[in-house]
N, C-alpha and C. Protein backbone atom coordinates (compact mmCIF):
# COMPACT_ATOMS: atom_id res chain seq x y z
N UNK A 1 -36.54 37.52 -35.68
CA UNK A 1 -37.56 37.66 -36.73
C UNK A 1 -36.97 37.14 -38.03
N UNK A 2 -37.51 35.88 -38.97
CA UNK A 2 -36.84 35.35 -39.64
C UNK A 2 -35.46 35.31 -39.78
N UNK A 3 -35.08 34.51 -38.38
CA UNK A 3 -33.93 34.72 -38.39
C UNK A 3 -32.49 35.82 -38.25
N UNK A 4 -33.04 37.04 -38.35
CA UNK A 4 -32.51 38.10 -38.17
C UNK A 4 -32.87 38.47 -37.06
N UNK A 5 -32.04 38.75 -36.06
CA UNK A 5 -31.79 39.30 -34.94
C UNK A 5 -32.62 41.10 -34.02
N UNK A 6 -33.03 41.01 -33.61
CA UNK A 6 -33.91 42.55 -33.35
C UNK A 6 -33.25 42.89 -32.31
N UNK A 7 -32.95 44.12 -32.28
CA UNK A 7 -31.95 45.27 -31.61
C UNK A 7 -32.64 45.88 -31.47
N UNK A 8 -33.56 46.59 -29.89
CA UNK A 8 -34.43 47.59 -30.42
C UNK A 8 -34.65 47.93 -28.48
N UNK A 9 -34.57 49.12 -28.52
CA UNK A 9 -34.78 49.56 -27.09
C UNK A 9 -35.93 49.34 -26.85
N UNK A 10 -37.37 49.29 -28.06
CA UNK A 10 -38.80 48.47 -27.28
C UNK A 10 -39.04 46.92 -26.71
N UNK A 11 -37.32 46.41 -27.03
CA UNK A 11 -37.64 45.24 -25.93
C UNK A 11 -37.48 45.37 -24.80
N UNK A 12 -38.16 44.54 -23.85
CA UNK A 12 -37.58 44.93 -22.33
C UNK A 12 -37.16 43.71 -21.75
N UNK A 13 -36.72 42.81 -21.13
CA UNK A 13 -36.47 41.56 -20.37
C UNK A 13 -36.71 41.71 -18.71
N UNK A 14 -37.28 40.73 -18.43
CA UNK A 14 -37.59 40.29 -17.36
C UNK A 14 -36.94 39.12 -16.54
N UNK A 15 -36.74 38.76 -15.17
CA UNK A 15 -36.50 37.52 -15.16
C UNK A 15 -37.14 37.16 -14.11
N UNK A 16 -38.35 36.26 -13.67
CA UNK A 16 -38.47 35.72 -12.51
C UNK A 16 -38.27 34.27 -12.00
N UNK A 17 -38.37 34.46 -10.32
CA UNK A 17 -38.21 33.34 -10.01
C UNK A 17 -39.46 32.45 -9.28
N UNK A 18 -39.30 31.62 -8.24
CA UNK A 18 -40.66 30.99 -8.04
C UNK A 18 -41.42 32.15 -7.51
N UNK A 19 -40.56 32.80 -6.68
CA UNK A 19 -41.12 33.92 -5.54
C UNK A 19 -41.53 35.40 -6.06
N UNK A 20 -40.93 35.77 -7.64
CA UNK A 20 -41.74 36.20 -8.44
C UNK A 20 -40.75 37.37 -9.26
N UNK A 21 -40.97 38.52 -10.05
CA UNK A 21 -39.95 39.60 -10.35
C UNK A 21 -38.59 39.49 -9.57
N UNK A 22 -37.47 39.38 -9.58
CA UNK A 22 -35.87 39.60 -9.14
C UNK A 22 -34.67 40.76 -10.05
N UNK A 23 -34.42 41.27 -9.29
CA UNK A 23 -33.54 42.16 -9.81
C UNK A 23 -32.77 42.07 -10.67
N UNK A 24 -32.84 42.83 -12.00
CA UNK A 24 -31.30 41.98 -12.82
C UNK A 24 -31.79 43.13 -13.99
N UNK A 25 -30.68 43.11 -14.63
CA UNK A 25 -30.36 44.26 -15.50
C UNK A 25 -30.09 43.70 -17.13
N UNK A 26 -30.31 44.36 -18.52
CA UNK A 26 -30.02 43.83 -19.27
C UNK A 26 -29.00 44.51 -20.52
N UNK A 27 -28.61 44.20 -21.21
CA UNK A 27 -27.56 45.28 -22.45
C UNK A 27 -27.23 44.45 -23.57
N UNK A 28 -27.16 45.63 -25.01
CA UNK A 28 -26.66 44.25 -26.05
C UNK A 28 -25.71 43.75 -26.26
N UNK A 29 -25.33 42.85 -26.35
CA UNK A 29 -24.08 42.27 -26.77
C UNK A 29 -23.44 42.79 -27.67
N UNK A 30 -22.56 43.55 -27.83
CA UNK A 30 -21.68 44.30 -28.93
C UNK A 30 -20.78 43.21 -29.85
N UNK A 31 -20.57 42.05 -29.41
CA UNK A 31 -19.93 41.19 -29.67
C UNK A 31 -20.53 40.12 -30.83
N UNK A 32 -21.63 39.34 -30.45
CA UNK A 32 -22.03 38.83 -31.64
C UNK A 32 -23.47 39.59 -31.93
N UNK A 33 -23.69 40.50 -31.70
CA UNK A 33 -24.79 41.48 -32.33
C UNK A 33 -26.32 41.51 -32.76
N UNK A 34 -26.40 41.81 -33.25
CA UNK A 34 -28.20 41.96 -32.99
C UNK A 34 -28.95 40.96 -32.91
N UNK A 35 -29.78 41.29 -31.90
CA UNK A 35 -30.94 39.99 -31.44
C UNK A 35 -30.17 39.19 -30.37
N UNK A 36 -28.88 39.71 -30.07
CA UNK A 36 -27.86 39.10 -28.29
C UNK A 36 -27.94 40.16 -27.78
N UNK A 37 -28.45 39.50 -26.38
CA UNK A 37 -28.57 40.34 -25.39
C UNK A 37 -28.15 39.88 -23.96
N UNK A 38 -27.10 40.73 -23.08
CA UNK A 38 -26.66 40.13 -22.12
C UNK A 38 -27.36 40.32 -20.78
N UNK A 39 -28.26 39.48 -20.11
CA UNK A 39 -29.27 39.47 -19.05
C UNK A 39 -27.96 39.49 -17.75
N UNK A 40 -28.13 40.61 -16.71
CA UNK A 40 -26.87 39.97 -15.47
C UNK A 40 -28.44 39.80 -14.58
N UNK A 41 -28.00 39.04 -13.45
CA UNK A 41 -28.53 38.87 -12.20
C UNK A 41 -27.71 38.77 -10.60
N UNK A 42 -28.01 39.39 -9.98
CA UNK A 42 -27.08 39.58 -9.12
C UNK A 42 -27.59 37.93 -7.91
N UNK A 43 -26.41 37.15 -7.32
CA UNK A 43 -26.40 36.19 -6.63
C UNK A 43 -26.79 36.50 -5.28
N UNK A 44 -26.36 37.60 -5.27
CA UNK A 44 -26.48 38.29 -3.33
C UNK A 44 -28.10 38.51 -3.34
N UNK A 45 -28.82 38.39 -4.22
CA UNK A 45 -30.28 38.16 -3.93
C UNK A 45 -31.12 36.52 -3.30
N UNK A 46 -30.10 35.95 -3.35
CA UNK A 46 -30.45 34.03 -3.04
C UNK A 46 -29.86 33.66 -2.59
N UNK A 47 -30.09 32.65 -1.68
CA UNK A 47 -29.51 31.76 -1.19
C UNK A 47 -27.77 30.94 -1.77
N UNK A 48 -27.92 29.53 -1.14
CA UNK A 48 -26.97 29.00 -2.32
C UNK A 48 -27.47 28.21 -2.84
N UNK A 49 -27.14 27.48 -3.63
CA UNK A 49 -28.21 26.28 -4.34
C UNK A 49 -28.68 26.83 -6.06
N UNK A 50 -29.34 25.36 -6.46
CA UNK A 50 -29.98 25.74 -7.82
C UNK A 50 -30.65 26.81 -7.91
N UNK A 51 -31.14 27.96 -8.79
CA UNK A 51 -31.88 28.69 -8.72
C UNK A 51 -32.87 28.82 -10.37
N UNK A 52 -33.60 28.48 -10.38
CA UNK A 52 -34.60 28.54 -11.87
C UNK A 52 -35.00 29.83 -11.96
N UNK A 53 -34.80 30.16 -13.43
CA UNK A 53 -35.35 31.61 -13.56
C UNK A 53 -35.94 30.95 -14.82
N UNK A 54 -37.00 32.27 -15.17
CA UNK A 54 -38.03 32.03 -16.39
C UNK A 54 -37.60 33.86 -16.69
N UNK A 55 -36.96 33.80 -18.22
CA UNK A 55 -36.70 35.42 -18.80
C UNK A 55 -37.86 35.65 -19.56
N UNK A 56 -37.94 36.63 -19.35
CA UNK A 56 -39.62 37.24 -20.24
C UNK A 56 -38.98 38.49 -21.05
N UNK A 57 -39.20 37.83 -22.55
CA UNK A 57 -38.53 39.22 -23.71
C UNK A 57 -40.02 39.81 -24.11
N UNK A 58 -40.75 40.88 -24.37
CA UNK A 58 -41.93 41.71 -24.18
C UNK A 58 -41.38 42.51 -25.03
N UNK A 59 -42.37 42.71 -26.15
CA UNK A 59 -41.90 43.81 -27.13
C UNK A 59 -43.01 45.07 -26.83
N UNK A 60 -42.38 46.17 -26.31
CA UNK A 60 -43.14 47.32 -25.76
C UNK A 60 -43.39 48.08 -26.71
N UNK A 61 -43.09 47.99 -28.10
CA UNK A 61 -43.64 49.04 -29.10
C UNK A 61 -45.31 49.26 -29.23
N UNK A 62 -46.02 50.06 -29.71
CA UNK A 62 -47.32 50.61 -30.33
C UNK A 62 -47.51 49.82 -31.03
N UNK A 63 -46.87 49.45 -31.81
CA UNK A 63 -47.36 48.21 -33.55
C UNK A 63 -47.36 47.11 -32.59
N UNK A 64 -47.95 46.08 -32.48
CA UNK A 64 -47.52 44.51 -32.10
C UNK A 64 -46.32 43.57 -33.51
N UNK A 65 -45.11 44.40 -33.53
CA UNK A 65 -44.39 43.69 -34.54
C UNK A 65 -44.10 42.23 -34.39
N UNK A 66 -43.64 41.91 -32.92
CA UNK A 66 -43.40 40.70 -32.52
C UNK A 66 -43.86 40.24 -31.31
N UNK A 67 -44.18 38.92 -31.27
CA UNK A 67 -44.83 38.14 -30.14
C UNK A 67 -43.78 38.27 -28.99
N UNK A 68 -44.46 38.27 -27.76
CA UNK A 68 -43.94 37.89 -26.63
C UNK A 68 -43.14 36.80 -26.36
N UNK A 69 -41.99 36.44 -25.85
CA UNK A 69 -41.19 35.27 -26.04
C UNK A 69 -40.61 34.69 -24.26
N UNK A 70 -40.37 33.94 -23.92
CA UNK A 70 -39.88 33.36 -22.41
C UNK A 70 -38.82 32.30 -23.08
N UNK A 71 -37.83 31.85 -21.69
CA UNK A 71 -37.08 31.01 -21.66
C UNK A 71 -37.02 30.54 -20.35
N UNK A 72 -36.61 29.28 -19.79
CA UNK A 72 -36.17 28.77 -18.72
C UNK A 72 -35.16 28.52 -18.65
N UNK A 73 -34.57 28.75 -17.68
CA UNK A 73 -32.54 28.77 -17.43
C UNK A 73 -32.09 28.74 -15.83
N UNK A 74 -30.99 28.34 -15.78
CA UNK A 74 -31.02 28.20 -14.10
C UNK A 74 -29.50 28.28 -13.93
N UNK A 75 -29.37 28.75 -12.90
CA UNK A 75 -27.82 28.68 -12.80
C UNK A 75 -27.94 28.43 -10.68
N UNK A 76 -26.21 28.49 -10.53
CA UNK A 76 -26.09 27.27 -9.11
C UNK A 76 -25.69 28.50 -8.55
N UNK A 77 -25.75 29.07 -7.26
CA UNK A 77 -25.31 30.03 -6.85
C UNK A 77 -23.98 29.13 -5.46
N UNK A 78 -22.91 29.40 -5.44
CA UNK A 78 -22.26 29.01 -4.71
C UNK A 78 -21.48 29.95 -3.63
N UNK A 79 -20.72 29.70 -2.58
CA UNK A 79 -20.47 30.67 -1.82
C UNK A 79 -19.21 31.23 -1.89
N UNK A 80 -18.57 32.23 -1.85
CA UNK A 80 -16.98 33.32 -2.28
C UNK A 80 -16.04 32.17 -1.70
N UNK A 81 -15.44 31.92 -2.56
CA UNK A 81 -14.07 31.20 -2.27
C UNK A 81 -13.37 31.97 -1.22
N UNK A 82 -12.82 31.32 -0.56
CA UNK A 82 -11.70 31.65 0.38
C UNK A 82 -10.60 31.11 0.21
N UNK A 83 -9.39 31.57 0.76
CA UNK A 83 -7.98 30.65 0.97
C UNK A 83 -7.57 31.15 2.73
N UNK A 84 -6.65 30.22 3.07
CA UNK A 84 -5.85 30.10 4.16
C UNK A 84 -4.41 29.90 4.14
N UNK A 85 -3.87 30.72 4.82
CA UNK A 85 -2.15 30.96 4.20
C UNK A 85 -1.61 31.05 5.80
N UNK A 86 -1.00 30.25 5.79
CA UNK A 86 0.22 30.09 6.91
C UNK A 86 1.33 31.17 6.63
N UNK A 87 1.43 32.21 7.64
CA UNK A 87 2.66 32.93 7.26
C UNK A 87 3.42 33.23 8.20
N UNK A 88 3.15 33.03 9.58
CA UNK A 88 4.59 32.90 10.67
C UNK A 88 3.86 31.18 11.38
N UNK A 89 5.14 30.29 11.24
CA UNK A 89 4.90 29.29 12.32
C UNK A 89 5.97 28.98 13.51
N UNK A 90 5.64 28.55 14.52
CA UNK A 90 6.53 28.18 15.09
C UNK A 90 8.08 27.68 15.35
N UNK A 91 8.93 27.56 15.51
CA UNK A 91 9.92 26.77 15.25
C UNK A 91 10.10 25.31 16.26
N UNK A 92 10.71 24.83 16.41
CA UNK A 92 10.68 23.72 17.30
C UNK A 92 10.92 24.29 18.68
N UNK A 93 10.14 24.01 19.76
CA UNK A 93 10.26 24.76 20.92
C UNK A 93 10.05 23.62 22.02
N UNK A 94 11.17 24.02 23.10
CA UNK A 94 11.49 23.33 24.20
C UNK A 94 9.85 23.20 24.80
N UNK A 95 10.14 22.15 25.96
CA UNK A 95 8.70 22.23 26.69
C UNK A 95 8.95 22.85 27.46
N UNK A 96 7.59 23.62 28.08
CA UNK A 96 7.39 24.81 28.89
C UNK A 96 7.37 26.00 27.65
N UNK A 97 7.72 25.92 26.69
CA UNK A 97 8.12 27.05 26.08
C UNK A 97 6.47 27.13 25.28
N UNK A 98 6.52 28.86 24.73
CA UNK A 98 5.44 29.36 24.28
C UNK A 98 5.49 28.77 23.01
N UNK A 99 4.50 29.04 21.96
CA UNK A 99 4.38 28.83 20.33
C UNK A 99 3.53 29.22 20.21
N UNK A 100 3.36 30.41 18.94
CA UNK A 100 2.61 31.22 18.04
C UNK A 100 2.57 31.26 16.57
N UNK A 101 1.41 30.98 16.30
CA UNK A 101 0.97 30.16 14.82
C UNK A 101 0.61 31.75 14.00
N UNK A 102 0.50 31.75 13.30
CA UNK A 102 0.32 33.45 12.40
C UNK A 102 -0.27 33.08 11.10
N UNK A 103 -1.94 32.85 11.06
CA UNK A 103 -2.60 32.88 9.53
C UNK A 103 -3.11 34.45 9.16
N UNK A 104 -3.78 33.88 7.54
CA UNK A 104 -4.04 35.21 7.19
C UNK A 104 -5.45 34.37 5.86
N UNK A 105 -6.52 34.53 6.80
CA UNK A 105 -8.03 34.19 5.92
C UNK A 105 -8.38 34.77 5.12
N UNK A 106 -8.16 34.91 3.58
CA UNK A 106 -8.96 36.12 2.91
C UNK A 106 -9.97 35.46 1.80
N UNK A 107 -10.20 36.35 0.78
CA UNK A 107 -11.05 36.44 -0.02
C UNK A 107 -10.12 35.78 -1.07
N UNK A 108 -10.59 35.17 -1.61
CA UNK A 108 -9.75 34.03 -2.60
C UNK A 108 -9.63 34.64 -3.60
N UNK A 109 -10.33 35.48 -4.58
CA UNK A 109 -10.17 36.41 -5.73
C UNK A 109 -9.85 37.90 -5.15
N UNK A 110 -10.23 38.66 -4.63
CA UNK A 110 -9.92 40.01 -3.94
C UNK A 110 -8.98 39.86 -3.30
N UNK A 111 -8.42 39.12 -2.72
CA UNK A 111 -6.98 38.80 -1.66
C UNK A 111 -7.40 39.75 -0.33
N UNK A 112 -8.26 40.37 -0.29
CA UNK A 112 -9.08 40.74 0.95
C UNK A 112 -9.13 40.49 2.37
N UNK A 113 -8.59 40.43 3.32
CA UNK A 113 -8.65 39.23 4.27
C UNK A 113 -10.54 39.89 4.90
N UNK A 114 -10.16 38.30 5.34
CA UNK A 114 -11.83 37.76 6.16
C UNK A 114 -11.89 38.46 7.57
N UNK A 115 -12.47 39.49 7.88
CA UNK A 115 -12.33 40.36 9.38
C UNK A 115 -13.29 39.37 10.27
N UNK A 116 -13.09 39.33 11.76
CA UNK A 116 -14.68 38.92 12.13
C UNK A 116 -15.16 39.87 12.73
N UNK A 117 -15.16 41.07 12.31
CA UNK A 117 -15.90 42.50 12.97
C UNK A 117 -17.32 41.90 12.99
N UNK A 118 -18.05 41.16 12.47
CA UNK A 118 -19.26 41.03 12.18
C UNK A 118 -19.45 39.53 12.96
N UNK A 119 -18.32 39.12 13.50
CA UNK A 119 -18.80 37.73 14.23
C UNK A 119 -18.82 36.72 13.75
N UNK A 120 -18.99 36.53 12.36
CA UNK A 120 -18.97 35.57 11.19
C UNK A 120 -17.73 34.24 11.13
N UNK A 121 -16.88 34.95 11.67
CA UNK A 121 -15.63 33.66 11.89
C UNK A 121 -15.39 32.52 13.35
N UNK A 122 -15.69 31.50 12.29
CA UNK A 122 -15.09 30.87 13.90
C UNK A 122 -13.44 29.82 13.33
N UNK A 123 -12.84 29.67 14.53
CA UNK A 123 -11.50 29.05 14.78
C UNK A 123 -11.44 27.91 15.50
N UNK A 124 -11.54 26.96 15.08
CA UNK A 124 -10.95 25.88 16.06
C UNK A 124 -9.74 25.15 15.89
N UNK A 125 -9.67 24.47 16.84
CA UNK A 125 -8.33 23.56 16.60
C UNK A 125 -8.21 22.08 17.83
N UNK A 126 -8.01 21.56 17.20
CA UNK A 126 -7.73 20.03 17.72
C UNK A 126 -5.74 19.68 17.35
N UNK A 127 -5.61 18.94 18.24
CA UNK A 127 -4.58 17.86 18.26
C UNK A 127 -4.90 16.41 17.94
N UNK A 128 -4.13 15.89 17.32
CA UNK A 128 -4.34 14.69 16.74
C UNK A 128 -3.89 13.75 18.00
N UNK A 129 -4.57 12.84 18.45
CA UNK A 129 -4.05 11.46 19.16
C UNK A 129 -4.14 12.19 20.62
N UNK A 130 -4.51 13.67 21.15
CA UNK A 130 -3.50 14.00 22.29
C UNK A 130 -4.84 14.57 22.70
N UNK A 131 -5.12 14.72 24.05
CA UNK A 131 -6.25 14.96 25.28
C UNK A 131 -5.76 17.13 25.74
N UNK A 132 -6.09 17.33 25.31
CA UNK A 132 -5.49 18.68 25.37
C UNK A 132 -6.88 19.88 25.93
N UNK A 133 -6.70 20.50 27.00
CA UNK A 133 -7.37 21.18 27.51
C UNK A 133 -7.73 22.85 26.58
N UNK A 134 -8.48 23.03 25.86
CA UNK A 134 -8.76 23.74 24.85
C UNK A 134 -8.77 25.60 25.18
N UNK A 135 -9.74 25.51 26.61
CA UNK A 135 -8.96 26.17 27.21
C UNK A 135 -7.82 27.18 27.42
N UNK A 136 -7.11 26.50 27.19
CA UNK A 136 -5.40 27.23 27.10
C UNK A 136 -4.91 27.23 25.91
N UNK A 137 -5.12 27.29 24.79
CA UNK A 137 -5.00 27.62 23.44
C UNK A 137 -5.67 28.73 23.04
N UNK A 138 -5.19 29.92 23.01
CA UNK A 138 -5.89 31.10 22.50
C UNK A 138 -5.38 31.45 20.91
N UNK A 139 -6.61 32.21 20.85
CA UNK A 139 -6.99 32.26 19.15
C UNK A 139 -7.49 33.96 19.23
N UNK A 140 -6.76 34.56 18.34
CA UNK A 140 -6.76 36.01 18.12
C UNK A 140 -7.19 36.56 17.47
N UNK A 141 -7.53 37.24 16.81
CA UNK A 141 -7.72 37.85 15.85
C UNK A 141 -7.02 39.50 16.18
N UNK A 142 -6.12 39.32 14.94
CA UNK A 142 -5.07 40.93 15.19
C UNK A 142 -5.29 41.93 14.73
N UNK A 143 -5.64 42.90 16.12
CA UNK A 143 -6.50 44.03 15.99
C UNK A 143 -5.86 44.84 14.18
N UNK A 144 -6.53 45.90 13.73
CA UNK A 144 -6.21 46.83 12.66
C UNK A 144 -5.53 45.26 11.56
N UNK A 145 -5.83 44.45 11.39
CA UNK A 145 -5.09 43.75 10.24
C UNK A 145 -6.22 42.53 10.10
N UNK A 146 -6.97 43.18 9.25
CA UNK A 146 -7.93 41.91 8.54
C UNK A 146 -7.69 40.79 7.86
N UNK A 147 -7.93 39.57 8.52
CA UNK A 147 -8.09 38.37 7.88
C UNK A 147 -6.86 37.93 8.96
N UNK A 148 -6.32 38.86 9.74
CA UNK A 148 -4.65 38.09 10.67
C UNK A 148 -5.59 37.43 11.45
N UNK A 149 -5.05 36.28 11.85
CA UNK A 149 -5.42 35.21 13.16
C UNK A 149 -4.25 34.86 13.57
N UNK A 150 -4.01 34.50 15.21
CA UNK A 150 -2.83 34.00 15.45
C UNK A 150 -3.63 32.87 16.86
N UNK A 151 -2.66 31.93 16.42
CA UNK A 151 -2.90 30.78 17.79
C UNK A 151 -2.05 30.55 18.49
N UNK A 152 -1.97 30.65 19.94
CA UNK A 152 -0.91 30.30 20.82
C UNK A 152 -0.85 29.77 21.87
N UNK A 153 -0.17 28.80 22.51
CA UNK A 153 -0.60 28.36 23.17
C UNK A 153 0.90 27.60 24.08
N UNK A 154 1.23 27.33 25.31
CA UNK A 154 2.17 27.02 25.86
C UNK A 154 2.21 25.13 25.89
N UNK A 155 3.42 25.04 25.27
CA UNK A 155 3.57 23.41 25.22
C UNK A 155 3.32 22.53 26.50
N UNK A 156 3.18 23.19 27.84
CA UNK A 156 2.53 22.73 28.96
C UNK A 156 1.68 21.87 28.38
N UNK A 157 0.80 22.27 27.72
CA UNK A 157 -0.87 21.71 27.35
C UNK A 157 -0.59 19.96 26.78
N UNK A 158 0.79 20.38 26.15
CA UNK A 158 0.70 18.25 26.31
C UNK A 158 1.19 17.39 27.06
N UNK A 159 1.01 16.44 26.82
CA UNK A 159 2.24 15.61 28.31
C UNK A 159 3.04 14.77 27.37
N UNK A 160 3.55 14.83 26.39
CA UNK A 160 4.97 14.05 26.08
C UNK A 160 5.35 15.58 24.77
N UNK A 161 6.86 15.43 24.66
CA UNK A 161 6.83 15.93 23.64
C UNK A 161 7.54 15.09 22.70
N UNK A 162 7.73 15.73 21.25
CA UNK A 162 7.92 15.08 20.00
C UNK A 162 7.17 15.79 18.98
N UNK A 163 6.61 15.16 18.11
CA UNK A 163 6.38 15.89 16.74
C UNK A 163 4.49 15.32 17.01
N UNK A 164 3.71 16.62 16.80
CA UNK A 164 2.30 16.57 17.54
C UNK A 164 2.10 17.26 16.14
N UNK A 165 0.39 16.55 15.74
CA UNK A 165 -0.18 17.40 14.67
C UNK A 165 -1.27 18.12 15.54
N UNK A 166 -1.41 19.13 14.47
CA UNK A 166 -2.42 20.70 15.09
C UNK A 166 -3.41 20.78 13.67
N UNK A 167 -4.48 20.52 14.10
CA UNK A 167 -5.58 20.44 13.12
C UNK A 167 -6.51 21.54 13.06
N UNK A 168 -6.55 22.37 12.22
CA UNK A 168 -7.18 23.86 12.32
C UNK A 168 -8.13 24.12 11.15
N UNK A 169 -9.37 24.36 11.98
CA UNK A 169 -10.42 24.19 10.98
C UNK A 169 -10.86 26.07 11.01
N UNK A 170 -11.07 27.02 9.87
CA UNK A 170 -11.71 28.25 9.64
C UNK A 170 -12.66 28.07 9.26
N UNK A 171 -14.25 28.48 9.90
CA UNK A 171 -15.54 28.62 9.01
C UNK A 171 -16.17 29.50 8.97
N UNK A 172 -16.83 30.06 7.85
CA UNK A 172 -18.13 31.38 8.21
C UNK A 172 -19.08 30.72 8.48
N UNK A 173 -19.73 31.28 9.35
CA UNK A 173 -21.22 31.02 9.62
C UNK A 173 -21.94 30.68 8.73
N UNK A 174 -22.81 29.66 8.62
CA UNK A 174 -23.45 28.60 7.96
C UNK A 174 -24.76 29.65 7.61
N UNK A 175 -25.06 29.96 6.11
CA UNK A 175 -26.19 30.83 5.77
C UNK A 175 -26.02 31.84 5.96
N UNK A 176 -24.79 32.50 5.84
CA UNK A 176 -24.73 33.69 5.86
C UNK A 176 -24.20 34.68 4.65
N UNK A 177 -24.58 35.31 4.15
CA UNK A 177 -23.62 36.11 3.10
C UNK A 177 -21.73 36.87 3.45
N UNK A 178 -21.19 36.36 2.34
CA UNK A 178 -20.86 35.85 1.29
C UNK A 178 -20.91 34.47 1.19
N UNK A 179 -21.33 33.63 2.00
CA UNK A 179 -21.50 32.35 2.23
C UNK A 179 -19.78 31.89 1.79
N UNK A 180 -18.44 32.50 2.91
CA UNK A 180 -16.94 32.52 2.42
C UNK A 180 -17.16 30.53 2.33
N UNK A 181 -16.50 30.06 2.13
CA UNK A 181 -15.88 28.56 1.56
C UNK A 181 -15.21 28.21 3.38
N UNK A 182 -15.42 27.17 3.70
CA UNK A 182 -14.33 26.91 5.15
C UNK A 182 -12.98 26.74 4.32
N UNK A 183 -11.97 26.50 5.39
CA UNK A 183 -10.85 26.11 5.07
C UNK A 183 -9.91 25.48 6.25
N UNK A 184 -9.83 24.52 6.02
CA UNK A 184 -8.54 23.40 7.15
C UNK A 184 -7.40 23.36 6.98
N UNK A 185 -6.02 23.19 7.68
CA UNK A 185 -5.08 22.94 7.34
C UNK A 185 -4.06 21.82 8.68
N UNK A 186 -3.29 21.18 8.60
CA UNK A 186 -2.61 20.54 9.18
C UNK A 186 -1.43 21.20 9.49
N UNK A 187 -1.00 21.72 10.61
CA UNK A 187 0.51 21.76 10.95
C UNK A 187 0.71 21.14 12.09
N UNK A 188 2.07 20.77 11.66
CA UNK A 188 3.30 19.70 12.44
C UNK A 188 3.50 20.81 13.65
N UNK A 189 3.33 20.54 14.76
CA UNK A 189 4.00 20.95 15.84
C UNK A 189 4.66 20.45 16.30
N UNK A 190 6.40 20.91 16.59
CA UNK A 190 7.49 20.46 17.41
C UNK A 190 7.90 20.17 18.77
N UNK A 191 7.70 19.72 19.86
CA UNK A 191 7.98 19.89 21.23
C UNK A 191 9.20 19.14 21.51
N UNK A 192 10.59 19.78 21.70
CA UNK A 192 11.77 19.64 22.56
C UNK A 192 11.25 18.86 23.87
N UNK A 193 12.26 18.05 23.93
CA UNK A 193 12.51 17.90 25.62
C UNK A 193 13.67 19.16 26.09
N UNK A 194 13.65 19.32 27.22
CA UNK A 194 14.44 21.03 27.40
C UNK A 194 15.57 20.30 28.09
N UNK A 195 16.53 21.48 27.62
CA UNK A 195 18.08 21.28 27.73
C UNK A 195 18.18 21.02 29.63
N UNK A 196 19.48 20.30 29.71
CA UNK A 196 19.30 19.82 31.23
C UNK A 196 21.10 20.36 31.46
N UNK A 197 21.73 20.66 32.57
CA UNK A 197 23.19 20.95 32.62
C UNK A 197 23.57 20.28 33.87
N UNK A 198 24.55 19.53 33.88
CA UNK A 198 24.46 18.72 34.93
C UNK A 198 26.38 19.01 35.16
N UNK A 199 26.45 19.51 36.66
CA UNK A 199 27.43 20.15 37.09
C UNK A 199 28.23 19.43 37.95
């Protein structure tokens, strides 16, 4: 109101979207002060993607002191970051011999790990250049320890050894809430030829 700012519990704010009223809460800004007001809206109501809102400021007093006012504003809703952390790998191992890979999927800000109690995770993994029966590569998830995954699998599964890449892709389910981020990583796998003793 000429410039001066109105602070007044008879305003109320609104915000909708195409689909109509959405949940969201409002408070004043203590910071730069009257006539700021901080609108939240919660993301776990939408999808991911652009989202347009139209805010509706409504002055609920008895007097009509001030006109009704709107804005258009939009913000991008994106899905919870994740990370992927390698924390036991293999060492170089003879052929025939076992190897067990040890990640840990979590929540990229909460450090949380990613459970798949809910089914939401999937694991794959490829070899680079190499015909490998998929099969015989098992993928864990370790009971009582959220976000542990372990992969293992017996160096049988290739036919030469030497230095083999292991290509490991983590994803949540596509449209799902928290909509987590995938995450890939490359490790070097070692395969020995095995010690021979000749008498």
């Amino acid at each position: 109101d000429d410039a001066v700012g109105i602070k007044s519990g008879l305003v109320v704010f609104s915000v909708h979207n195409a689909s109509g009223l959405v949940s969201s809460s409002y408070s004043y800004d203590l910071v730069l002060g009257d006539g700021f007001y901080i609108i939240q809206v919660s993301a776990s109501q939408f999808g991911l993607g652009l989202q347009t809102f139209t805010v509706y400021a409504d002055w609920q007093g008895t007097v009509p002191k001030y006109h009704d006012k709107s804005l258009i504003t939009s913000g991008n809703v994106v899905g919870q970051e994740s990370s992927l952390t390698l924390l036991l790998g293999a060492e170089p191992t003879a052929y025939l011999g076992n190897m067990t890979y040890l990640f840990f999927y979590r929540d990229y800000y909460s450090s949380t790990g990613i459970s798949n109690d809910t089914g939401h995770v999937f694991i794959y993994v490829s070899f680079q250049g190499e015909t490998v029966d998929l099969n015989l590569v098992d993928i864990i998830a370790i009971p009582g320890q959220d976000g542990n995954y372990s992969i293992q699998f017996n160096t049988s599964i290739f036919s030469r050894t030497g230095l083999i890449y292991m290509d490991i892709s983590v994803n949540w389910a596509k449209g799902v809430a928290p909509y987590y981020s995938n995450r890939t990583d490359v490790i070097s796998v070692r395969v020995l030829q095995r010690d021979t003793l000749l008498q």
